[in-house]
C-alpha atoms as a PDB file:
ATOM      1  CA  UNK A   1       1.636  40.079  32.699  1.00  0.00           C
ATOM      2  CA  UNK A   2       4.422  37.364  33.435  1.00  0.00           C
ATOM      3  CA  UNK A   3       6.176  35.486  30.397  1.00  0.00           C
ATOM      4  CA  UNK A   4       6.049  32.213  30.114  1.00  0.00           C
ATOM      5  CA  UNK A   5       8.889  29.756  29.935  1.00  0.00           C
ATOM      6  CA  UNK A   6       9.478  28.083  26.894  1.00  0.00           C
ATOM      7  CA  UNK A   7      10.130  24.302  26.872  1.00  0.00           C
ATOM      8  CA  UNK A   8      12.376  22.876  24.706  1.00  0.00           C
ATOM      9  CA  UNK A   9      11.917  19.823  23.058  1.00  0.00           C
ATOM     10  CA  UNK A  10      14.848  16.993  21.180  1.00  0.00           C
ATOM     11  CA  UNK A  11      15.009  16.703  18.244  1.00  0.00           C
ATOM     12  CA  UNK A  12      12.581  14.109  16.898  1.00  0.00           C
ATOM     13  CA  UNK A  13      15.392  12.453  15.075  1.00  0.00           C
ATOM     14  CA  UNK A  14      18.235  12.552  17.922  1.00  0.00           C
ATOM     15  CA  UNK A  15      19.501   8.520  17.961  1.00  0.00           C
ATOM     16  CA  UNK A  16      18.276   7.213  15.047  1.00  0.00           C
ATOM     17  CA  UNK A  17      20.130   5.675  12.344  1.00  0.00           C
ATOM     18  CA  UNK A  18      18.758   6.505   8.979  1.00  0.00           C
ATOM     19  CA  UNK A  19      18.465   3.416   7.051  1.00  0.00           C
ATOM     20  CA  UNK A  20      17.780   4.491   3.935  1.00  0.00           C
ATOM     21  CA  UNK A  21      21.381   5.915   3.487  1.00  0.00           C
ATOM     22  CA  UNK A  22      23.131   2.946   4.628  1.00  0.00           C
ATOM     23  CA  UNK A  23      24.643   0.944   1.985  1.00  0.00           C
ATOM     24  CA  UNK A  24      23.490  -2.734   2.396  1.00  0.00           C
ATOM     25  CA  UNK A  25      24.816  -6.033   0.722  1.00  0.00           C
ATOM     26  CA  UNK A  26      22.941  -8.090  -1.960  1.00  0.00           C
ATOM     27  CA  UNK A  27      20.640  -7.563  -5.108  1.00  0.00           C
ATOM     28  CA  UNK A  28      18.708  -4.226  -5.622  1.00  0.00           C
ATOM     29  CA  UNK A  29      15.344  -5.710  -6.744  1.00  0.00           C
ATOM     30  CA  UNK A  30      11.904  -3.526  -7.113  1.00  0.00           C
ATOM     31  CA  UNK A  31       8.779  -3.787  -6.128  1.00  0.00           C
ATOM     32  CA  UNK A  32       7.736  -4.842  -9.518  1.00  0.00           C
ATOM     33  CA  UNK A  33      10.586  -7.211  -9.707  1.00  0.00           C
ATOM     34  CA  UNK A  34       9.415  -9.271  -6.081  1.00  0.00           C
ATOM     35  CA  UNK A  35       5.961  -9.207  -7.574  1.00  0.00           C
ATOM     36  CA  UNK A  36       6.301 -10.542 -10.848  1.00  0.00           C
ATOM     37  CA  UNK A  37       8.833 -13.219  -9.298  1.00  0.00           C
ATOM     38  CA  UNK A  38       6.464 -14.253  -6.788  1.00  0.00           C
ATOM     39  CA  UNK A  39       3.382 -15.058  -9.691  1.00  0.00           C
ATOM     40  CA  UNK A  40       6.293 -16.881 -11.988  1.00  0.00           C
ATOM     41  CA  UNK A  41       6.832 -19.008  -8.531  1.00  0.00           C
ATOM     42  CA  UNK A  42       3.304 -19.731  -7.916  1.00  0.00           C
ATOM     43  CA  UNK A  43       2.455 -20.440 -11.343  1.00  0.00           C
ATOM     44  CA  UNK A  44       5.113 -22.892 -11.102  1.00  0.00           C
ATOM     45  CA  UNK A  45       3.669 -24.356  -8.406  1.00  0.00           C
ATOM     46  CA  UNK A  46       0.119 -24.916  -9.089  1.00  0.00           C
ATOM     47  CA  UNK A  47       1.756 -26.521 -12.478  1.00  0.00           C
ATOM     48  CA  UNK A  48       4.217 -29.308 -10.301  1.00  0.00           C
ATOM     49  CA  UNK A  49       0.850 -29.941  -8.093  1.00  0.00           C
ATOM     50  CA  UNK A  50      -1.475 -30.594 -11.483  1.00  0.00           C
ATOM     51  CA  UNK A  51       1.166 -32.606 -13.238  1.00  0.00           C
ATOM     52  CA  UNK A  52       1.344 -35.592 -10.404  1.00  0.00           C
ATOM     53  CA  UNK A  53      -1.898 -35.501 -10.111  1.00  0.00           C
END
């Protein structure tokens, strides 16, 4: 019976740059944190449109 050759593959990560240990500029805000600041900002919206109004 005659072997087979194996095939070698790359290594799935071979070039790429892993972002998530790259130190980056700027606030450090959670999920929670965008959330919550993005009701406060539409709350104060729908308030400046109903007070000229």
């Amino acid at each position: 019976m005659a072997k087979k050759e194996k095939k070698y593959l790359p290594p799935s990560g071979a070039g790429l740059v892993r972002y998530f240990e790259e130190e980056t500029k700027g606030p450090k805000l959670s999920p929670e944190q965008v959330i919550i600041m993005t009701v406060i900002l539409a709350v104060f919206c729908i308030a400046l449109r109903f007070s000229y109004t």
